[in-house]
N, C-alpha and C. Protein backbone atom coordinates (compact mmCIF):
# COMPACT_ATOMS: atom_id res chain seq x y z
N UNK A 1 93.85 113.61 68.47
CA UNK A 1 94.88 112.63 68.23
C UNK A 1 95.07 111.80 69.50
N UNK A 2 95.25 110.67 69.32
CA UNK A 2 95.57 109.38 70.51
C UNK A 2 96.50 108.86 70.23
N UNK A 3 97.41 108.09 71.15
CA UNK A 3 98.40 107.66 71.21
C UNK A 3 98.51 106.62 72.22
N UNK A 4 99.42 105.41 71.60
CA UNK A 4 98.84 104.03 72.68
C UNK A 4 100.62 103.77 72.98
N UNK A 5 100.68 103.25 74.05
CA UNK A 5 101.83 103.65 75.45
C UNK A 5 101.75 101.84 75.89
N UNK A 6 102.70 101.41 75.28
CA UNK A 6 102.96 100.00 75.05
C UNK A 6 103.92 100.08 76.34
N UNK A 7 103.85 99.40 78.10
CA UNK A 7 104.62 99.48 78.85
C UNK A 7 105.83 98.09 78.68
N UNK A 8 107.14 98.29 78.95
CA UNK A 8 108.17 97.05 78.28
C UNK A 8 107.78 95.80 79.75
N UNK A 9 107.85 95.23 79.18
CA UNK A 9 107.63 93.59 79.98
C UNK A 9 108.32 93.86 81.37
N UNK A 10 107.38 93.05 82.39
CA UNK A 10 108.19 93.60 83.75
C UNK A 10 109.26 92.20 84.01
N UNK A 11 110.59 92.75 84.24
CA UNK A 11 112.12 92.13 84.52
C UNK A 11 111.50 90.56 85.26
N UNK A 12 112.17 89.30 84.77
CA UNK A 12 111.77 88.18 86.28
C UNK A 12 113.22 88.07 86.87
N UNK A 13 113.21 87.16 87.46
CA UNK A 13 113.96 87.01 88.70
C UNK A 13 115.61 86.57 87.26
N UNK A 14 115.26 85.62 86.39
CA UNK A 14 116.16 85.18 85.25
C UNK A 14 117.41 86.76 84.84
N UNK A 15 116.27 87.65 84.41
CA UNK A 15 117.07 88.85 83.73
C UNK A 15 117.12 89.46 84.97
N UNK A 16 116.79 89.72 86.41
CA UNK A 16 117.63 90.77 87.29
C UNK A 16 117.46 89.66 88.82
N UNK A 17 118.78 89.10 88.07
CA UNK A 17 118.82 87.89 90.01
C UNK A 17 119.62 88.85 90.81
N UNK A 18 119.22 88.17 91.93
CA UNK A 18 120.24 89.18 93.53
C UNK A 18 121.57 89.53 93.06
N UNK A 19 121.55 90.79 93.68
CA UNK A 19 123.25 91.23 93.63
C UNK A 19 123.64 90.48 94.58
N UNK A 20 124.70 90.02 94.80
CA UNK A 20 125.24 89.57 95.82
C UNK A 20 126.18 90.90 96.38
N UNK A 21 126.44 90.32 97.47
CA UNK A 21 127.40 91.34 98.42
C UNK A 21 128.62 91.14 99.41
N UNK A 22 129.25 91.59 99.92
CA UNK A 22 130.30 91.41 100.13
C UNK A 22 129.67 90.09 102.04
N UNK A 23 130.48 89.65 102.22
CA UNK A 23 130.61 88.51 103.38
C UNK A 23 129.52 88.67 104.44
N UNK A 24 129.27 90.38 105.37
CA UNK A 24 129.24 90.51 105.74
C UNK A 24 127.66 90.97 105.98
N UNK A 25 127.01 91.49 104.14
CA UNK A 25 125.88 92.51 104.26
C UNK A 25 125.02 91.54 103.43
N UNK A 26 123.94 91.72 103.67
CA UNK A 26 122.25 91.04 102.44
C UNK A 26 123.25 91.39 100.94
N UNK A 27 122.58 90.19 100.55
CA UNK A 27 122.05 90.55 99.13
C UNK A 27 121.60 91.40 98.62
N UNK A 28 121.15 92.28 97.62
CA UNK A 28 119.71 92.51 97.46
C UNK A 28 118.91 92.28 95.83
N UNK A 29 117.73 92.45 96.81
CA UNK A 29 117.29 91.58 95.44
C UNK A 29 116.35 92.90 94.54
N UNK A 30 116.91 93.45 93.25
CA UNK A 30 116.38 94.44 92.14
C UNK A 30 114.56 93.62 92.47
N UNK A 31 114.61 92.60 92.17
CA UNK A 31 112.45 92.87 91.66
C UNK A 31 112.23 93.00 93.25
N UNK A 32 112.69 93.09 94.54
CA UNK A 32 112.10 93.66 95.46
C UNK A 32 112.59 95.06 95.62
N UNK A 33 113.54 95.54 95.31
CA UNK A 33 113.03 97.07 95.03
C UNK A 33 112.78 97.76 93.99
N UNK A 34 112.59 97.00 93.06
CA UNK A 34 112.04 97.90 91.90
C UNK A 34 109.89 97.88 91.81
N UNK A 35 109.85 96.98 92.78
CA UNK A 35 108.77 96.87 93.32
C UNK A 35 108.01 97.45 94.50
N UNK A 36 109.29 97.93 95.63
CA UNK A 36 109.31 98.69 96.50
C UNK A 36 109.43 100.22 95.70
N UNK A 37 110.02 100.60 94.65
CA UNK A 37 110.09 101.91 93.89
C UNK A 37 109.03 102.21 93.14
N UNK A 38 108.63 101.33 92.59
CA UNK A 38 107.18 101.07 91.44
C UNK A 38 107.83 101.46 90.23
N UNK A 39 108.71 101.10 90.16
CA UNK A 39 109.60 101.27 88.76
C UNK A 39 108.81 100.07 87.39
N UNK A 40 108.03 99.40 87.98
CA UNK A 40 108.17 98.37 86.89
C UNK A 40 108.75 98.13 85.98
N UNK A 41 108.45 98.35 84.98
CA UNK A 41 109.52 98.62 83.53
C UNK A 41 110.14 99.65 83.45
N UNK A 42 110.26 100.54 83.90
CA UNK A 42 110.10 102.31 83.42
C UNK A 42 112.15 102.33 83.74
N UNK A 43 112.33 101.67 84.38
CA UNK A 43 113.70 101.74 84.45
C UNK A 43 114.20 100.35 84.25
N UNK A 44 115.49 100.13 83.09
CA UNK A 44 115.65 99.03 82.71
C UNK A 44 116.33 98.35 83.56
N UNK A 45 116.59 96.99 83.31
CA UNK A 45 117.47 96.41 84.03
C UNK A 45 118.74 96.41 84.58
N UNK A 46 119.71 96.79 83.41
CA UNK A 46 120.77 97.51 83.71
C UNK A 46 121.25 98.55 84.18
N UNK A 47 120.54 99.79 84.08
CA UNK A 47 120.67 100.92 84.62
C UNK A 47 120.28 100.99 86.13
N UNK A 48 118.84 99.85 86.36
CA UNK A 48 118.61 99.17 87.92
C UNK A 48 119.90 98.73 89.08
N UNK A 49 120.75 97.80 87.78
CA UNK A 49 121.45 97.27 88.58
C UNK A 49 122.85 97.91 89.15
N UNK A 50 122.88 98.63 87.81
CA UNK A 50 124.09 99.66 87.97
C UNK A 50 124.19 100.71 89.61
N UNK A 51 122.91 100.86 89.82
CA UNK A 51 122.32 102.10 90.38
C UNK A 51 122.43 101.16 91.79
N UNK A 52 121.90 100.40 92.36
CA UNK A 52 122.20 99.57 93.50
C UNK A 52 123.50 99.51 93.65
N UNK A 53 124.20 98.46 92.69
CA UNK A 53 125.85 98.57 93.04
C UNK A 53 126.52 99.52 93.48
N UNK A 54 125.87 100.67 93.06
CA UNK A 54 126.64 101.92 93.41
C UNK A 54 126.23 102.42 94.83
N UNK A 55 124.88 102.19 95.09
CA UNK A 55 124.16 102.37 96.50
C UNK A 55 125.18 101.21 97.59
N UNK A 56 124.71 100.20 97.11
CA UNK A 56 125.77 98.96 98.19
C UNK A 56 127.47 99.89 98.82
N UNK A 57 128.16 100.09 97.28
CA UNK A 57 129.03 100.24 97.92
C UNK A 57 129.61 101.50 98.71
N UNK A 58 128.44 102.89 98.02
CA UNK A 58 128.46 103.59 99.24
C UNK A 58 128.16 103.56 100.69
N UNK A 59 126.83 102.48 100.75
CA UNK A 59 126.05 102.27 102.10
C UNK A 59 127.53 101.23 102.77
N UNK A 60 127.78 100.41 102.16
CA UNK A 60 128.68 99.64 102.88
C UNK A 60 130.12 100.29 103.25
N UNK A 61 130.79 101.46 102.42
CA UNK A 61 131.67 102.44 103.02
C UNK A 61 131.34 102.84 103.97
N UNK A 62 130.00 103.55 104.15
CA UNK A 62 129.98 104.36 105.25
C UNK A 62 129.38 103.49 106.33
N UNK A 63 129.85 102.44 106.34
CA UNK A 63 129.58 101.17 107.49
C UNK A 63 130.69 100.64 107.97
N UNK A 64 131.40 100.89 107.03
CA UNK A 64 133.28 100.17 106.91
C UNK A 64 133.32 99.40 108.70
N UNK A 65 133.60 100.74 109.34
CA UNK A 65 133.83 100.80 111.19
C UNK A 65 133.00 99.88 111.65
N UNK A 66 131.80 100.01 111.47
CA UNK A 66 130.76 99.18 112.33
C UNK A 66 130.51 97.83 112.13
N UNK A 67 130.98 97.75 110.44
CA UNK A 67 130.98 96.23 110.68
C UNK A 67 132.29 95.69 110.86
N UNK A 68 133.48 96.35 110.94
CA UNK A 68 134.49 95.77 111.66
C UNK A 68 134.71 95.54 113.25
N UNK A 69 133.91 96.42 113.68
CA UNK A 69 133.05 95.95 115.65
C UNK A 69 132.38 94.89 115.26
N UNK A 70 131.37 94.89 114.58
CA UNK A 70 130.79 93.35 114.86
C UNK A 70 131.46 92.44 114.19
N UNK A 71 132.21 92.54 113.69
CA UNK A 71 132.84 90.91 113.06
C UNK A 71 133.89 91.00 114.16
N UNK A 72 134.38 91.54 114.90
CA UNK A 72 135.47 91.77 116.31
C UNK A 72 134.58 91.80 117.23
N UNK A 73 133.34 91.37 117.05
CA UNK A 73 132.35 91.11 118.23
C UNK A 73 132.33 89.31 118.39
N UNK A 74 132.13 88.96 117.23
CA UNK A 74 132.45 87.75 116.96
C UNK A 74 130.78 87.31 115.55
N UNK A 75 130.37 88.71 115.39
CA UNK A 75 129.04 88.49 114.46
C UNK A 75 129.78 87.96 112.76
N UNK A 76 129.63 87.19 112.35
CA UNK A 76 129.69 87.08 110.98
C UNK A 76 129.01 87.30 109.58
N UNK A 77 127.96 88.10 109.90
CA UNK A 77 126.52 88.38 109.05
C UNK A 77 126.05 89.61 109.87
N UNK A 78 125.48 90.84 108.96
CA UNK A 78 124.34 91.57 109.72
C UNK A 78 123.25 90.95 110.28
N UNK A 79 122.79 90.23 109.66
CA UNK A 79 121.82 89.33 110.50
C UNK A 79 121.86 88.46 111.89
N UNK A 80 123.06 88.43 111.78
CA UNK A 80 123.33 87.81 113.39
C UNK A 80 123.66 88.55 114.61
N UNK A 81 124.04 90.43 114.07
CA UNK A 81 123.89 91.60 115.18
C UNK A 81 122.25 91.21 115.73
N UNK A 82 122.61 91.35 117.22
CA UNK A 82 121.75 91.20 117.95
C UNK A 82 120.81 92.25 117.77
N UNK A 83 119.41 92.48 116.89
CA UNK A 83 118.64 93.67 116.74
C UNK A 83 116.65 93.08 117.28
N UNK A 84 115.86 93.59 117.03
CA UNK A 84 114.72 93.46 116.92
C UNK A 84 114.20 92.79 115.83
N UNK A 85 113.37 91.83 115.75
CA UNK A 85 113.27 91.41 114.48
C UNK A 85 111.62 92.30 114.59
N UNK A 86 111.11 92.50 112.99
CA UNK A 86 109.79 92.91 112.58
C UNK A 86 109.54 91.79 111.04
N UNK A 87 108.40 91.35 110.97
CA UNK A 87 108.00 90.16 110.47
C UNK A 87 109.13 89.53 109.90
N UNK A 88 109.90 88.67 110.57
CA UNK A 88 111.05 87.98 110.41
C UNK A 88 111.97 88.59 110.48
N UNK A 89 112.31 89.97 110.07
CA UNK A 89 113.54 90.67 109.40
C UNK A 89 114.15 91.29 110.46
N UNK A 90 115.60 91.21 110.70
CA UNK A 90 116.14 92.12 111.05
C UNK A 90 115.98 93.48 111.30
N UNK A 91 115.89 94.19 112.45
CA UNK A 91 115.69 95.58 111.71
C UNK A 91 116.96 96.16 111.57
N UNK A 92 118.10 95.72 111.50
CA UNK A 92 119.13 96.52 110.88
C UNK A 92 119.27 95.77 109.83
N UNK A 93 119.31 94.62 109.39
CA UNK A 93 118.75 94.48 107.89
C UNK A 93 118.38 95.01 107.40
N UNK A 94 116.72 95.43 107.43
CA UNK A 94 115.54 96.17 107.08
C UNK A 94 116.00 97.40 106.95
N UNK A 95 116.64 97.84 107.74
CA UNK A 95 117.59 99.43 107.67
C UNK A 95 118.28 99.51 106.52
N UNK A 96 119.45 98.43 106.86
CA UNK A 96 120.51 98.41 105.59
C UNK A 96 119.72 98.46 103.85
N UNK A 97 118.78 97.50 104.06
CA UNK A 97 117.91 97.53 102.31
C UNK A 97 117.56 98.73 102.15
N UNK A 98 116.96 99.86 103.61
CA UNK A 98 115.90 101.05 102.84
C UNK A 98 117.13 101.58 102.54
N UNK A 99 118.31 101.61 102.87
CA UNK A 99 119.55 102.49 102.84
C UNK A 99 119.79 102.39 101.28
N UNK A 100 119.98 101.40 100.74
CA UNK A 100 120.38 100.97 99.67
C UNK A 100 119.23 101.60 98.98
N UNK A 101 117.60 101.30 99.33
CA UNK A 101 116.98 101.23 98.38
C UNK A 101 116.86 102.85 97.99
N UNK A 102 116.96 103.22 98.93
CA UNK A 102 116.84 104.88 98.68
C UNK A 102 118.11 105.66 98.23
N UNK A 103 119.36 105.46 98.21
CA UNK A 103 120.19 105.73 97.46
C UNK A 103 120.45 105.10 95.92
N UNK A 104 119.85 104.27 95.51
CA UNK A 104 119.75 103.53 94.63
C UNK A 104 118.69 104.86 93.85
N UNK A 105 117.20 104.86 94.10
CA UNK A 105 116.18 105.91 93.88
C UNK A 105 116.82 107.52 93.95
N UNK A 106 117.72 107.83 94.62
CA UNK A 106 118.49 109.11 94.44
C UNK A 106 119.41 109.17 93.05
N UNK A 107 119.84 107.72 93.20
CA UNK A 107 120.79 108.22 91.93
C UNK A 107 120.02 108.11 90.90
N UNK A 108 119.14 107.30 90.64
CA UNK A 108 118.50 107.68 89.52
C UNK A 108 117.24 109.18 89.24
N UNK A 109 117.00 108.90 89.78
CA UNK A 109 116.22 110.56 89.77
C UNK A 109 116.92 111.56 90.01
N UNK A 110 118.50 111.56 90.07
CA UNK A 110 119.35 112.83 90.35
C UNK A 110 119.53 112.47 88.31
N UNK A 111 120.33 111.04 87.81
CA UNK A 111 120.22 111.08 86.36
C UNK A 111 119.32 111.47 85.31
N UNK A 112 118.47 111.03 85.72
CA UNK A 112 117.42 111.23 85.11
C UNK A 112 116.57 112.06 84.98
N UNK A 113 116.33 113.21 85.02
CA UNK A 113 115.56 113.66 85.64
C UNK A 113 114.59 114.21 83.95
N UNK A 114 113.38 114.91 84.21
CA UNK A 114 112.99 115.38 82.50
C UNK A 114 113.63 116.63 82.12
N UNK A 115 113.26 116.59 80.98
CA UNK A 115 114.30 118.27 80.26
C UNK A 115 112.85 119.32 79.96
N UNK A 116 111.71 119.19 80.55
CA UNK A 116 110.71 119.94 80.66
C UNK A 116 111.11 121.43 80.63
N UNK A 117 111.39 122.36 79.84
CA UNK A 117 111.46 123.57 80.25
C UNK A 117 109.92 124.53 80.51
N UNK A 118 108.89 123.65 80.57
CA UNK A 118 107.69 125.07 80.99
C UNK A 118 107.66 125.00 81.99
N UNK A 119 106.43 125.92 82.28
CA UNK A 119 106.46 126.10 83.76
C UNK A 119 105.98 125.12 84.40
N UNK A 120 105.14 123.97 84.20
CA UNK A 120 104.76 122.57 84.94
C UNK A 120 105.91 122.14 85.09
N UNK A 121 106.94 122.21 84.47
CA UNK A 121 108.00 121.92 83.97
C UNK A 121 108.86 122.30 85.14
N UNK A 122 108.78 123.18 85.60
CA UNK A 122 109.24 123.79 86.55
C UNK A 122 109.20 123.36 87.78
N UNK A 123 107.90 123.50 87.82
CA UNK A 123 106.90 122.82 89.25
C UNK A 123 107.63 121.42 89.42
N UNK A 124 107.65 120.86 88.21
CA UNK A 124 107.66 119.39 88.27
C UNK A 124 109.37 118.91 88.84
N UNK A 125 110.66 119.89 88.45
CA UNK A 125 111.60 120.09 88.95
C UNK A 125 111.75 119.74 90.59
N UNK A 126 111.15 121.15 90.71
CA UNK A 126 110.99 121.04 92.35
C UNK A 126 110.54 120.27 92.76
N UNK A 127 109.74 119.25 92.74
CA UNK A 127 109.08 118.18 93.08
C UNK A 127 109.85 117.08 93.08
N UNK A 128 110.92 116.86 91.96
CA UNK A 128 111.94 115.68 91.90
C UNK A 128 112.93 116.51 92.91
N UNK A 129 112.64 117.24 92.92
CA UNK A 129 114.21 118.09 93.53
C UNK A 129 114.07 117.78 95.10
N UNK A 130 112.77 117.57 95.93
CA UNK A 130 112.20 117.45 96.89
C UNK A 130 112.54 115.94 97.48
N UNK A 131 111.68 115.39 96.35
CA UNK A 131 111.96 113.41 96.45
C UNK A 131 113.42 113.09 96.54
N UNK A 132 114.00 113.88 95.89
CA UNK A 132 115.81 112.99 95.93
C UNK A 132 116.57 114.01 97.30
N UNK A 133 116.22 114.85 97.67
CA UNK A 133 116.63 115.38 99.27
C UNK A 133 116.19 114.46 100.08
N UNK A 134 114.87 113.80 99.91
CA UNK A 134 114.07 113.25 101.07
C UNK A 134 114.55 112.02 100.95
N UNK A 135 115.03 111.19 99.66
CA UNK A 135 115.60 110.16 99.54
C UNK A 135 117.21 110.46 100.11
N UNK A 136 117.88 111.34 99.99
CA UNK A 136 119.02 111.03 100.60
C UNK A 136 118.91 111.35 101.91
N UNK A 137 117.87 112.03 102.41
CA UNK A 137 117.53 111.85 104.25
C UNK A 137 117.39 110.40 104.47
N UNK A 138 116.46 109.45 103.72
CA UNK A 138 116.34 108.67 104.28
C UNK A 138 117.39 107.52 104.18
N UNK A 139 118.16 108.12 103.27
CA UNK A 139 119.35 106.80 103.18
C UNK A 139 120.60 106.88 104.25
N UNK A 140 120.50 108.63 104.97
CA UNK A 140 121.38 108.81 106.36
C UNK A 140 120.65 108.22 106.92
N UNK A 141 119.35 108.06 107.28
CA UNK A 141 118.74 108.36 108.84
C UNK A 141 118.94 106.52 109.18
N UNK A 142 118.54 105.83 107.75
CA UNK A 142 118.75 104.27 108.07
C UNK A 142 120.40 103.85 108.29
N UNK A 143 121.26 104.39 107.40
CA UNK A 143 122.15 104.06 107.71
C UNK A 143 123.12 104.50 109.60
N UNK A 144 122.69 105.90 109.63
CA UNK A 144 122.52 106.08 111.29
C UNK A 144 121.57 104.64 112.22
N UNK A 145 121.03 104.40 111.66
CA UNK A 145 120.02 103.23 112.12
C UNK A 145 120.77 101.76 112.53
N UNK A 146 121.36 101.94 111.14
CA UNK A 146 121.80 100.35 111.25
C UNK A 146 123.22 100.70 112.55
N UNK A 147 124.27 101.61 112.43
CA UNK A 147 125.07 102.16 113.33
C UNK A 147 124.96 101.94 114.60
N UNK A 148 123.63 102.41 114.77
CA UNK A 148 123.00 102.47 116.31
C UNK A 148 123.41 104.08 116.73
N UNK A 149 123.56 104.76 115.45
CA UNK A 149 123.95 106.35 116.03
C UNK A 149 122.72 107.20 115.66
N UNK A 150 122.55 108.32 117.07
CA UNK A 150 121.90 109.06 116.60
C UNK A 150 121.72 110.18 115.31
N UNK A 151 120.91 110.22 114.64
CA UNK A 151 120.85 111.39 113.46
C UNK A 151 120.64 112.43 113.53
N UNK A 152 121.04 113.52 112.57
CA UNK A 152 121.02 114.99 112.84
C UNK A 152 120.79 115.03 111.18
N UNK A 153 120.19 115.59 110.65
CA UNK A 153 120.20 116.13 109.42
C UNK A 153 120.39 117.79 109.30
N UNK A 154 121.32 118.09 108.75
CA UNK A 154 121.32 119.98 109.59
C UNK A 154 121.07 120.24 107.47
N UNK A 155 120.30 121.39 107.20
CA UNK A 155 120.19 121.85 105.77
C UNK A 155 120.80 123.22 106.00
N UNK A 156 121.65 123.45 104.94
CA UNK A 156 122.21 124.89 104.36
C UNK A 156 121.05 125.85 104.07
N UNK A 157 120.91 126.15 104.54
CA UNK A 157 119.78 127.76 104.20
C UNK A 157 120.33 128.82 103.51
């Protein structure tokens, strides 16, 4: 028996334009990280966008302080903190997006996850169970990044 696996049309810029964001932080734009995720279709638009919003406004809570120093610095944009640029970008920009983009990828693979009960099934658990730890490491270590504070990740044993 065969079976043919019709993938849904990939999102344009029309059905998932930039979130916008509050005064201070990027945009961001869903088809650059759902492209950075390799989500193509596989996660819809809405549930995409839902899942960022929710990343933004955690990443931007736990920024609250720092961007109230730089706007009392006299910065009006992350982009105008004095950082390193790497091919054009900011790197606390560049920080702030992986922050987002990887809490964005946590929450959905914490939702989502399959209802596999065999034992691949199993395997396959631990494996998501792995990716969304490593995704919420990497959404401290950038957001420590953008801070300018050092990171510690300590795990419960």
């Amino acid at each position: 028996m065969s079976s043919l696996v019709i993938p849904a049309p990939r999102p344009d810029s029309e059905t998932e334009p930039l979130i916008d964001n509050t005064f201070f932080w990027p945009a961001v734009d869903p088809l650059m990280l759902r492209a950075v995720l390799r989500y193509e279709g596989t996660v819809t638009p809405l549930r995409l966008r839902h899942a960022i919003k929710n990343a933004i406004a955690e990443v931007n809570s736990e920024l609250w302080d720092y961007r109230r120093e730089q706007i009392a610095a006299g910065f009006s944009t992350l982009a105008d903190v004095p950082a390193d640029s790497i091919d054009g970008e900011s790197v606390k920009v560049s920080c702030y997006l992986r922050a987002v983009t990887a809490l964005s990828a946590a929450s959905l693979a914490e939702r989502y996850r399959g209802y596999d009960a065999s034992a691949s099934g199993g395997k396959k658990a631990e494996d998501v169970e792995s990716r969304i730890d490593e995704l919420w490491r990497d959404a401290r270590v950038n957001i420590s990044n953008v801070a300018g504070k050092p990171h510690c990740i300590i795990g419960l044993l």
